[in-house]
N, C-alpha and C. Protein backbone atom coordinates (compact mmCIF):
# COMPACT_ATOMS: atom_id res chain seq x y z
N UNK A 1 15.92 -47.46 -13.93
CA UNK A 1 16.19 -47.27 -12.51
C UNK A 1 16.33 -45.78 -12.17
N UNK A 2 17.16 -45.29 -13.03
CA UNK A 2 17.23 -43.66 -12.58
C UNK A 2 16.08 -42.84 -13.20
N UNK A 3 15.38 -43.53 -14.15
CA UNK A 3 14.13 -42.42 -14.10
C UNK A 3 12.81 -42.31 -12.80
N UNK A 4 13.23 -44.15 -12.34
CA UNK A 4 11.80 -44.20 -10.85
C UNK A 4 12.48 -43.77 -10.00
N UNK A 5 14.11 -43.34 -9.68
CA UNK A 5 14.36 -42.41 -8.98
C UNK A 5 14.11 -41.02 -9.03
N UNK A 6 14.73 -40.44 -9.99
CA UNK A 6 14.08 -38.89 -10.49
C UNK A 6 12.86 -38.79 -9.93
N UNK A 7 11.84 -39.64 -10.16
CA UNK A 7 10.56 -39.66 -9.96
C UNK A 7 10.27 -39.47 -8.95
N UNK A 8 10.40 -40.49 -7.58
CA UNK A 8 10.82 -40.51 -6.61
C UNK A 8 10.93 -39.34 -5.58
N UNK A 9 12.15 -38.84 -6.37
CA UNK A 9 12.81 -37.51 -5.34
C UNK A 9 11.66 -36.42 -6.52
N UNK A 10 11.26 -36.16 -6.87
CA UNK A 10 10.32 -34.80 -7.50
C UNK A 10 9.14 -35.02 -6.64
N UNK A 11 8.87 -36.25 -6.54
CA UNK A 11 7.17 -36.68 -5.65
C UNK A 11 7.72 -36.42 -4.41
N UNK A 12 8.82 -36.43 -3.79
CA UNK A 12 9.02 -35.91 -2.47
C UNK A 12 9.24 -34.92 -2.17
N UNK A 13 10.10 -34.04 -3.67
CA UNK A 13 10.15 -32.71 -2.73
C UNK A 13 8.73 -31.67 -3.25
N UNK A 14 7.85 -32.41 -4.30
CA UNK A 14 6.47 -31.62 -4.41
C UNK A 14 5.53 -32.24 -2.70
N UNK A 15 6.35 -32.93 -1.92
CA UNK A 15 5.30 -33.51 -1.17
C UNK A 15 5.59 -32.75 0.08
N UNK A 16 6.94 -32.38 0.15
CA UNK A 16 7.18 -31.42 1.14
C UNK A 16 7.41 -30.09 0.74
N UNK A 17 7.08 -29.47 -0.33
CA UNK A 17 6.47 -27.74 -0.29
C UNK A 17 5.09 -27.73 0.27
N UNK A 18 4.45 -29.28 0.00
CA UNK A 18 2.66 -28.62 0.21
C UNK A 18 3.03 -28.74 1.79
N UNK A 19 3.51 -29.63 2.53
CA UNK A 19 3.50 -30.13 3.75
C UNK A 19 3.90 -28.73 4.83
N UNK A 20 4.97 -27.54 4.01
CA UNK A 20 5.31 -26.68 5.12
C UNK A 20 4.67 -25.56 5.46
N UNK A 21 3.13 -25.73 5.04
CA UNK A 21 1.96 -24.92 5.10
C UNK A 21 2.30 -23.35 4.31
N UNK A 22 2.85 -23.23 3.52
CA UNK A 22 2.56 -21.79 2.60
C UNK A 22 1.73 -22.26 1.84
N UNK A 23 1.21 -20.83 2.07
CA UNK A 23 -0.33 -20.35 1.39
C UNK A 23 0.09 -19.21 0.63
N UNK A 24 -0.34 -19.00 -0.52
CA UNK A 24 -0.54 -17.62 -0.95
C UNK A 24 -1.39 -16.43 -0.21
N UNK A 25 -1.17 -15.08 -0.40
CA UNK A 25 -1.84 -14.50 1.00
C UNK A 25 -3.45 -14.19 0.17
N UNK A 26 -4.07 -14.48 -0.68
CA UNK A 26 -5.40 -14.33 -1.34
C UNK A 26 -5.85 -12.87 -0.98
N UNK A 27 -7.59 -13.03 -1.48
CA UNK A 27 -7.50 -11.61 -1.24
C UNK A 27 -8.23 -11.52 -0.02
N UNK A 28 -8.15 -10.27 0.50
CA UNK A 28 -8.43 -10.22 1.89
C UNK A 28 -9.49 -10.07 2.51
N UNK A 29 -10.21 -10.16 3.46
CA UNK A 29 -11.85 -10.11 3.75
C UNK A 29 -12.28 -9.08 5.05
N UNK A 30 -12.82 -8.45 5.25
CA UNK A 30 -12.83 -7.41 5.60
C UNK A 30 -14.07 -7.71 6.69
N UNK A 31 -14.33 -6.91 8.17
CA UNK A 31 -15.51 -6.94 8.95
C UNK A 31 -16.37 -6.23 8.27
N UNK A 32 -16.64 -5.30 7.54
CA UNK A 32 -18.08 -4.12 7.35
C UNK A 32 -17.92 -4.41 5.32
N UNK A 33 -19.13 -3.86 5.31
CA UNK A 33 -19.63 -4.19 4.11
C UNK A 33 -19.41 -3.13 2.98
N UNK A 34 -19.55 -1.98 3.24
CA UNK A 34 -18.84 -0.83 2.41
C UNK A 34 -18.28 0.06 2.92
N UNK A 35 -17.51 0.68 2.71
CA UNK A 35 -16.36 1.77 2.97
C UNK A 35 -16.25 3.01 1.99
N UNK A 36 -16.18 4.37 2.62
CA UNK A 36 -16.17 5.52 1.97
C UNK A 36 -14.75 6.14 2.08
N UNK A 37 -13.98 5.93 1.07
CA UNK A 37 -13.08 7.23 1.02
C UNK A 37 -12.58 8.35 1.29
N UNK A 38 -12.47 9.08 2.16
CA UNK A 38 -12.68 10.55 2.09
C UNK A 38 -11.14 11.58 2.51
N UNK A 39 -10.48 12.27 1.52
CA UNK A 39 -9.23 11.96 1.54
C UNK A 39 -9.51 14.07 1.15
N UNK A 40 -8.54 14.82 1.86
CA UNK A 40 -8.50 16.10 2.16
C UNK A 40 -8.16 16.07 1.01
N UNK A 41 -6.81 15.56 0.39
CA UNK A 41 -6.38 15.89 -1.01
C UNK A 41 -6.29 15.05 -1.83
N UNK A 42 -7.02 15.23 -3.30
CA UNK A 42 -7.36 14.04 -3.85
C UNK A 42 -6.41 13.58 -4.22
N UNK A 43 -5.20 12.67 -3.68
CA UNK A 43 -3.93 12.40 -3.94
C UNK A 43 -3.94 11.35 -4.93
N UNK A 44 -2.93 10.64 -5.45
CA UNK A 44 -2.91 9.45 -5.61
C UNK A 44 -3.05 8.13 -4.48
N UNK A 45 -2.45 7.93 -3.60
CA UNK A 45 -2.66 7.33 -2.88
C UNK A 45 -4.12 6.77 -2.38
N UNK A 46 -4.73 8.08 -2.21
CA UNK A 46 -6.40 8.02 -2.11
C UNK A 46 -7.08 6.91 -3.10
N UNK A 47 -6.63 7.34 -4.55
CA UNK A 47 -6.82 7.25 -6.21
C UNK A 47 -6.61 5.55 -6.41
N UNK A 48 -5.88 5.31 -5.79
CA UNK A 48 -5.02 3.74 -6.02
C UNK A 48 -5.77 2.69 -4.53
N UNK A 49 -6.39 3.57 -3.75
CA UNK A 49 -7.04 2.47 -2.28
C UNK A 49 -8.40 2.91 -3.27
N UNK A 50 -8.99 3.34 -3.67
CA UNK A 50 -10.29 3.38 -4.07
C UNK A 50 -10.20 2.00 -5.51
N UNK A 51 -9.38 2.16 -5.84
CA UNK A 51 -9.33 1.41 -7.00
C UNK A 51 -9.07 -0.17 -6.41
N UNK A 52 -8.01 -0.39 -5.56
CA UNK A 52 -7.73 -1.38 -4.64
C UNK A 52 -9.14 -2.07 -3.94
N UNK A 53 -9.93 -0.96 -3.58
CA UNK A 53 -11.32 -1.91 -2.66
C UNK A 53 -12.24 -2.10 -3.91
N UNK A 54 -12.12 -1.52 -4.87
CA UNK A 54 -13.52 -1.69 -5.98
C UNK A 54 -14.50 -1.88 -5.65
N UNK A 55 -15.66 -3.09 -5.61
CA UNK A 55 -16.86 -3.36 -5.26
C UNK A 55 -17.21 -2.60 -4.04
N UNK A 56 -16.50 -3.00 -3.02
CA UNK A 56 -16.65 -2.11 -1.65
C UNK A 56 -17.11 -0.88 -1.10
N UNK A 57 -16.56 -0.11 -2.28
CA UNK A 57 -16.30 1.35 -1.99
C UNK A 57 -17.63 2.07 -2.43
N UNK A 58 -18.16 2.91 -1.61
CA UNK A 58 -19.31 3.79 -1.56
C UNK A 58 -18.83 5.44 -2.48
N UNK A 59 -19.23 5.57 -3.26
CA UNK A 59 -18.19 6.99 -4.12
C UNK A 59 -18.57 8.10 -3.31
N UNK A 60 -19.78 8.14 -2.88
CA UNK A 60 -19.20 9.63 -2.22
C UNK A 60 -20.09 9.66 -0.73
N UNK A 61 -18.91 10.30 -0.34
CA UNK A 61 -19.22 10.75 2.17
C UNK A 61 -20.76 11.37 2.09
N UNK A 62 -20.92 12.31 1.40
CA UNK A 62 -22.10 12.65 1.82
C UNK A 62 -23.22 12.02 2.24
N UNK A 63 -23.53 11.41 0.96
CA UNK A 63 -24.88 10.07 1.07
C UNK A 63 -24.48 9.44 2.42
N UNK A 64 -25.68 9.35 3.16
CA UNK A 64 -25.59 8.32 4.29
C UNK A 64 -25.83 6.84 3.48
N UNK A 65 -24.61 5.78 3.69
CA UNK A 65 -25.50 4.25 2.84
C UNK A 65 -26.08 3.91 3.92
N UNK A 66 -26.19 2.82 2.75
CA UNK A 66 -27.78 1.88 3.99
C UNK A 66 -27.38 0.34 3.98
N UNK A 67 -26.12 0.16 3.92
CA UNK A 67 -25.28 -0.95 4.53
C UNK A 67 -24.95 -1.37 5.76
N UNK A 68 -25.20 -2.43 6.06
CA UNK A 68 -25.51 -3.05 7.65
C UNK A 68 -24.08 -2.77 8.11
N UNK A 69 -23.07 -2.80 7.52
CA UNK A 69 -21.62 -2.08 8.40
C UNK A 69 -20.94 -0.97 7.26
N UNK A 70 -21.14 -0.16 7.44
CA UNK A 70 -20.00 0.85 6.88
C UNK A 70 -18.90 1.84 7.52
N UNK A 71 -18.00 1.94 6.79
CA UNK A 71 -16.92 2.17 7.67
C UNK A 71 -16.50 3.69 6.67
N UNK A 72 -15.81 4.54 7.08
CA UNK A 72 -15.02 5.90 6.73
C UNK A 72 -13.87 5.52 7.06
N UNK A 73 -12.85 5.50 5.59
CA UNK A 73 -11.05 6.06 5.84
C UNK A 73 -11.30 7.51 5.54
N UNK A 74 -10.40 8.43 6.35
CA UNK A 74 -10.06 9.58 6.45
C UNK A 74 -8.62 9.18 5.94
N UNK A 75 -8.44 10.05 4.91
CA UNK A 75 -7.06 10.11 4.32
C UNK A 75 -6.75 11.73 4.81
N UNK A 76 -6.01 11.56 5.95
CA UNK A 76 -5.90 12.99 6.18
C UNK A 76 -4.36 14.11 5.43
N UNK A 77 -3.76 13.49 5.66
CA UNK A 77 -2.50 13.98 4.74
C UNK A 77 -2.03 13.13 3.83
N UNK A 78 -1.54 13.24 2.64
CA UNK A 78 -0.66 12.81 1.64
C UNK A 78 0.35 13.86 1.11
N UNK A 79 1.69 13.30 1.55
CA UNK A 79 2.50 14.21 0.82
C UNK A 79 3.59 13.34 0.45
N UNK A 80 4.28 14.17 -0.99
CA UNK A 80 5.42 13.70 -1.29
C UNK A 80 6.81 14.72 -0.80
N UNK A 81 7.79 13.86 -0.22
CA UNK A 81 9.07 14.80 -0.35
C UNK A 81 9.99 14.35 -0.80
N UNK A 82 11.02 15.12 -0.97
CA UNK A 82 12.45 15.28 -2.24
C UNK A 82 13.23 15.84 -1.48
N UNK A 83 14.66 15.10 -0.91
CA UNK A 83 16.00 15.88 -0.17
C UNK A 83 16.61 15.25 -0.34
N UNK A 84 17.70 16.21 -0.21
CA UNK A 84 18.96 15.83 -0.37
C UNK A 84 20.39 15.22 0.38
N UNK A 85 20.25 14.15 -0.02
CA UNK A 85 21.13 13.43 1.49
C UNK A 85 22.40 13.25 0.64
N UNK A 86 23.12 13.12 -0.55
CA UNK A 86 24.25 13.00 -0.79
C UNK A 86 24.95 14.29 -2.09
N UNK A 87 26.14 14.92 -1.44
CA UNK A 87 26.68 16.31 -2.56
C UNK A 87 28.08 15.41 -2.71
N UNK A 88 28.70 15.78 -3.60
CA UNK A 88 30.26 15.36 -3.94
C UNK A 88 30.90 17.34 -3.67
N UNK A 89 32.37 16.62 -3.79
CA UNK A 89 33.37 17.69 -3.62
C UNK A 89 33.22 19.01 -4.20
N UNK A 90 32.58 18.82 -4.97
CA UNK A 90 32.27 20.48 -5.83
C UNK A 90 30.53 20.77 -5.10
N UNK A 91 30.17 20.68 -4.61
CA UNK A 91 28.76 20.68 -3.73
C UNK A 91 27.55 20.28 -5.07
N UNK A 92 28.07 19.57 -6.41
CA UNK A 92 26.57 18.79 -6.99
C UNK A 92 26.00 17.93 -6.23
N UNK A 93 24.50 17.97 -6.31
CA UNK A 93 23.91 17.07 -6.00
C UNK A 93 24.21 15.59 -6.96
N UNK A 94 24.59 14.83 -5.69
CA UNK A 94 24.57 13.15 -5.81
C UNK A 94 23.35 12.21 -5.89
N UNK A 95 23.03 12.67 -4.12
CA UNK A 95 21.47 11.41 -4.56
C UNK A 95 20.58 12.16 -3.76
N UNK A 96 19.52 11.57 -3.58
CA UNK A 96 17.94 12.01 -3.14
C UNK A 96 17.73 11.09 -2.11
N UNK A 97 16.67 11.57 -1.09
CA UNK A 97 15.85 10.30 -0.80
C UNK A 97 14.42 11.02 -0.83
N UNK A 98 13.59 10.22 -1.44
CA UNK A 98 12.32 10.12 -1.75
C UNK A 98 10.83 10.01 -0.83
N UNK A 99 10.17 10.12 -0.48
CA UNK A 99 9.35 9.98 0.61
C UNK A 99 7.98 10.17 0.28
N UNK A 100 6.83 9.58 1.10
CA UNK A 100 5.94 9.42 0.89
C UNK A 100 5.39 9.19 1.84
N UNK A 101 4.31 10.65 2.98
CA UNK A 101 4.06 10.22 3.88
C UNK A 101 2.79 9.93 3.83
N UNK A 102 2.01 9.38 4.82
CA UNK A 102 0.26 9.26 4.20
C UNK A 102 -0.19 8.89 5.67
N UNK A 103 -1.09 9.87 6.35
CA UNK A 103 -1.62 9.95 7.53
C UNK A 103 -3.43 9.71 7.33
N UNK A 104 -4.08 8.48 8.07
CA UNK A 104 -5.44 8.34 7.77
C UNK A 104 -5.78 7.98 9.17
N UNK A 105 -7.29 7.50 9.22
CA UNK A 105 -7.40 6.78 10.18
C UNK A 105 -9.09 6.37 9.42
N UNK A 106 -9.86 5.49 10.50
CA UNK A 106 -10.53 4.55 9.95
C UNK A 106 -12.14 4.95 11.00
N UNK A 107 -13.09 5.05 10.94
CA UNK A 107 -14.26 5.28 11.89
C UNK A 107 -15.75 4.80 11.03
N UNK A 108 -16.26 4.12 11.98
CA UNK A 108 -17.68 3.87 11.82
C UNK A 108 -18.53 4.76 11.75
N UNK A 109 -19.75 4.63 11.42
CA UNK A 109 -21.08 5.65 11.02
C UNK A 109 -21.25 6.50 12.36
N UNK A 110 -21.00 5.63 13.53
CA UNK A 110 -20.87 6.90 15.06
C UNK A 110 -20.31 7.47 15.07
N UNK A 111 -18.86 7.30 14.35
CA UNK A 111 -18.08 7.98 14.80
C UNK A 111 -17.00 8.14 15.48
N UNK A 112 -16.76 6.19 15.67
CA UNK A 112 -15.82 5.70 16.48
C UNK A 112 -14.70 5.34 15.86
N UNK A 113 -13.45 5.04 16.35
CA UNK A 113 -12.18 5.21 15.53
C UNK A 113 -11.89 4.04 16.12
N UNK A 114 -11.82 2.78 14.70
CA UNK A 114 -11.48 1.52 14.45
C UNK A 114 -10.30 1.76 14.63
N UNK A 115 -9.52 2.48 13.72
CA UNK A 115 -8.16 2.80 13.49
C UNK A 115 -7.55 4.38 14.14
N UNK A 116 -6.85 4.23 14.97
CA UNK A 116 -6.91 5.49 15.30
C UNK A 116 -6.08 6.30 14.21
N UNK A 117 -6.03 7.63 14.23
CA UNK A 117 -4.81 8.27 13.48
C UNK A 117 -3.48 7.76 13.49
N UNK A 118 -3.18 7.26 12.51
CA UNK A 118 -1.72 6.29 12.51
C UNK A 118 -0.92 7.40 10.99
N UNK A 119 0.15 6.56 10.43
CA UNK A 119 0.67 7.38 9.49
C UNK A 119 1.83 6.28 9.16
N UNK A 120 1.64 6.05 7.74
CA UNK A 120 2.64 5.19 6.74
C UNK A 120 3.74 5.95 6.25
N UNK A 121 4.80 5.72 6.62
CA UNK A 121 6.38 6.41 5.87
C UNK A 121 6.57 5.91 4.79
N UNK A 122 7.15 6.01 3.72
CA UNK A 122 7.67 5.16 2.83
C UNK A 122 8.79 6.11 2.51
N UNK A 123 9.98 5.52 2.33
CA UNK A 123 11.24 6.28 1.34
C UNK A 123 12.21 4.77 0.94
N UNK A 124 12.75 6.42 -0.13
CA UNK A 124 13.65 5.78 -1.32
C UNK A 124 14.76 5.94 -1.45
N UNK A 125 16.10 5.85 -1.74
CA UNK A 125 17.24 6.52 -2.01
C UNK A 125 17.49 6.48 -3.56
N UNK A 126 17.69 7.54 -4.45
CA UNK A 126 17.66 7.97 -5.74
C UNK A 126 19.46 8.18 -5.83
N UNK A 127 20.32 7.71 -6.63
CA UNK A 127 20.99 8.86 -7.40
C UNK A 127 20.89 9.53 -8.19
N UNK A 128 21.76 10.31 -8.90
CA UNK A 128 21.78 11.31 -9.35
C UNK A 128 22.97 11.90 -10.42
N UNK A 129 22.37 11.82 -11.69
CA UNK A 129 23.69 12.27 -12.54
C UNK A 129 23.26 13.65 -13.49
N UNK A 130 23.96 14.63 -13.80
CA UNK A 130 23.24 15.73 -14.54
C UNK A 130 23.04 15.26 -15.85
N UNK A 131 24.30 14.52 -16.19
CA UNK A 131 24.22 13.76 -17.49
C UNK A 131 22.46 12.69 -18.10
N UNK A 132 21.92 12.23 -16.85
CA UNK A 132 20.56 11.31 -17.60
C UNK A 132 19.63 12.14 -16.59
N UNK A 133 19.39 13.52 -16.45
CA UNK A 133 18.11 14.30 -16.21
C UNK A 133 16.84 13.65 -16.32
N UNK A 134 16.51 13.03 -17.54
CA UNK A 134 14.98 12.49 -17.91
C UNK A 134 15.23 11.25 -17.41
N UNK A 135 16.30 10.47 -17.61
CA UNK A 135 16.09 8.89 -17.37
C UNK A 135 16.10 9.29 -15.62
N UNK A 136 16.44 10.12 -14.96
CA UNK A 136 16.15 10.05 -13.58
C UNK A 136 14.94 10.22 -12.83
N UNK A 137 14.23 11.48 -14.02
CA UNK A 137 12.68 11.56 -13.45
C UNK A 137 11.75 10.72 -13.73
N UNK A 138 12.09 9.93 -14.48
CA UNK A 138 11.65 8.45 -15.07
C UNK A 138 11.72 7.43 -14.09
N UNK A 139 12.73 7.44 -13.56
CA UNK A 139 13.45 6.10 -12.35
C UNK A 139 12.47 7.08 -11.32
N UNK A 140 12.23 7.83 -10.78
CA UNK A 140 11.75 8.99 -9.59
C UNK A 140 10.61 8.87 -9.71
N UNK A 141 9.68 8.80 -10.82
CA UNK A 141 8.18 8.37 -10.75
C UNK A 141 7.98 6.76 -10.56
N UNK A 142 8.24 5.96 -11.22
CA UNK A 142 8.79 4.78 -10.92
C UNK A 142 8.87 4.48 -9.16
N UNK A 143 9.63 4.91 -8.70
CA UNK A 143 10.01 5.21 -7.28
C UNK A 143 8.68 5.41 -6.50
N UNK A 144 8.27 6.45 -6.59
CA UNK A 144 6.68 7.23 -5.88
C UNK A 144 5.90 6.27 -6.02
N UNK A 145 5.64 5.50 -7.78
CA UNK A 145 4.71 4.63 -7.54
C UNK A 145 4.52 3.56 -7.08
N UNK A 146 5.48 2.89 -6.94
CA UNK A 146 6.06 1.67 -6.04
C UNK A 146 6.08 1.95 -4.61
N UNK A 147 6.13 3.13 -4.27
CA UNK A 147 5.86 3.47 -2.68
C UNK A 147 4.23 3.68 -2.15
N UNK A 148 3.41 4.28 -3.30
CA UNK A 148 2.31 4.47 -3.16
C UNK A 148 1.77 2.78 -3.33
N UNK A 149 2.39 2.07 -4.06
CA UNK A 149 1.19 0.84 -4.20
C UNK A 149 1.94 0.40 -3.09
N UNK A 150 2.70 0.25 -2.17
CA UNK A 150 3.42 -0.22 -0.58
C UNK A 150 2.81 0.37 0.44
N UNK A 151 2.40 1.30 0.17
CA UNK A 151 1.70 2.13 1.23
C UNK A 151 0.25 1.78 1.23
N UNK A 152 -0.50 1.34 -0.53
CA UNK A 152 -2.16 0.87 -0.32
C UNK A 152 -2.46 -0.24 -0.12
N UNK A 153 -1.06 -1.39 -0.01
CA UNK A 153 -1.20 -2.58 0.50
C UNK A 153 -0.85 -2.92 1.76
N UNK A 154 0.01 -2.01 2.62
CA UNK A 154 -0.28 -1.76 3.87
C UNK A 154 -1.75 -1.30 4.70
N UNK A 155 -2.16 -0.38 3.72
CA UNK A 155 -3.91 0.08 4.13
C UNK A 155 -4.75 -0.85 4.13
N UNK A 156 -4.49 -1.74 3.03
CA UNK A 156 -5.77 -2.63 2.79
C UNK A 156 -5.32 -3.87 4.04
N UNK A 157 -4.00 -4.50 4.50
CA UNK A 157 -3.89 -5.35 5.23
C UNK A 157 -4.49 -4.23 6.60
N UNK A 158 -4.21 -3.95 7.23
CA UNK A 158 -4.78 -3.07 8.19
C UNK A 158 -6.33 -2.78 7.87
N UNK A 159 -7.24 -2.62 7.21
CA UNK A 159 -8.15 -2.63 6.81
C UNK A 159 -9.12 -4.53 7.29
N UNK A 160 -8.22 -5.09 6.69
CA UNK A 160 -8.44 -6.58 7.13
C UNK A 160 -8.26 -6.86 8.39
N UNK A 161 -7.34 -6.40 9.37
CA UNK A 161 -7.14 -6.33 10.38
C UNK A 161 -8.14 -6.28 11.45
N UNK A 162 -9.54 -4.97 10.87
CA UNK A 162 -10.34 -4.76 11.88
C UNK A 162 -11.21 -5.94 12.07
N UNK A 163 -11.18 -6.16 13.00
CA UNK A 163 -12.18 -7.49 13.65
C UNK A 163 -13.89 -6.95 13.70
N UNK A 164 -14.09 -5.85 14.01
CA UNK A 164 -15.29 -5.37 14.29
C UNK A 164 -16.16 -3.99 13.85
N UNK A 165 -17.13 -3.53 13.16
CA UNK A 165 -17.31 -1.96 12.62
C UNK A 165 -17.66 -1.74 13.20
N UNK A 166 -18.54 -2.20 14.73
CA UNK A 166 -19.33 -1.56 15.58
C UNK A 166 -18.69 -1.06 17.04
């Protein structure tokens, strides 16, 4: 009796996860057919959306392609910053906050701006001990890169976003 119950209640509550419509978000599909890179400083950020579109991606701006939609990201700024938002009583530095700004925008072979100039923030809050120096710049890269792959999965959903290359 209590195992065709068990049974029972598992077949119902596998029957209501499928029922409350989550989906995994898959991968994403895009209006235009290849896309060129073209990033002022060859940052990481740049480094990690090129790697992110794979097949997609045209390697270099110059070549005109000959793809029925192609599109240009302008990666116009990438920068990282480092400040200081917390000192204790003797004025050591306590903690950090971390940052990661990344300014692009998005245009077709005319010349038209899908995406206009927009710009992704990302920050972090770090502490800080003099005592683990390395284990901090350790936790601090860690940090950057987790902001940079937040920042190329913001690009690529926005990327999906555009409805149209023309």
């Amino acid at each position: 009796m209590t195992m065709r119950l068990s049974a029972t209640l598992l077949l119902a509550i596998a029957l209501m996860l499928t029922a409350c419509g989550y989906k995994l978000r898959g991968a994403p599909s895009f209006a235009f057919d290849t896309i060129t890179v073209a990033a002022a400083q060859g940052g990481p950020v740049a480094a990690e959306l090129r790697r992110a579109l794979g097949d997609r991606l045209v390697a270099s701006a110059p070549a005109a392609p000959t793809a029925a939609s192609h599109v240009t990201m302008d990666i116009l700024l990438e920068q990282r910053e480092k400040t200081v938002v917390g000192v204790n009583a003797a004025g050591q530095v306590r903690e950090f906050q971390l940052r990661i700004r990344a300014r692009f925008r998005l245009r077709n072979d005319s010349g038209k701006e899908l995406i206009e100039e927009s710009e992704i923030l990302q920050q972090r809050d770090i502490s800080f001990n003099e005592s683990a120096v390395l284990a901090k710049e350790v936790e601090e890269g860690l940090l950057y890169r987790d902001m940079q792959s937040d920042i190329v999965q913001q690009l690529m959903r926005r990327l999906a976003a555009v409805k149209s290359p023309n």
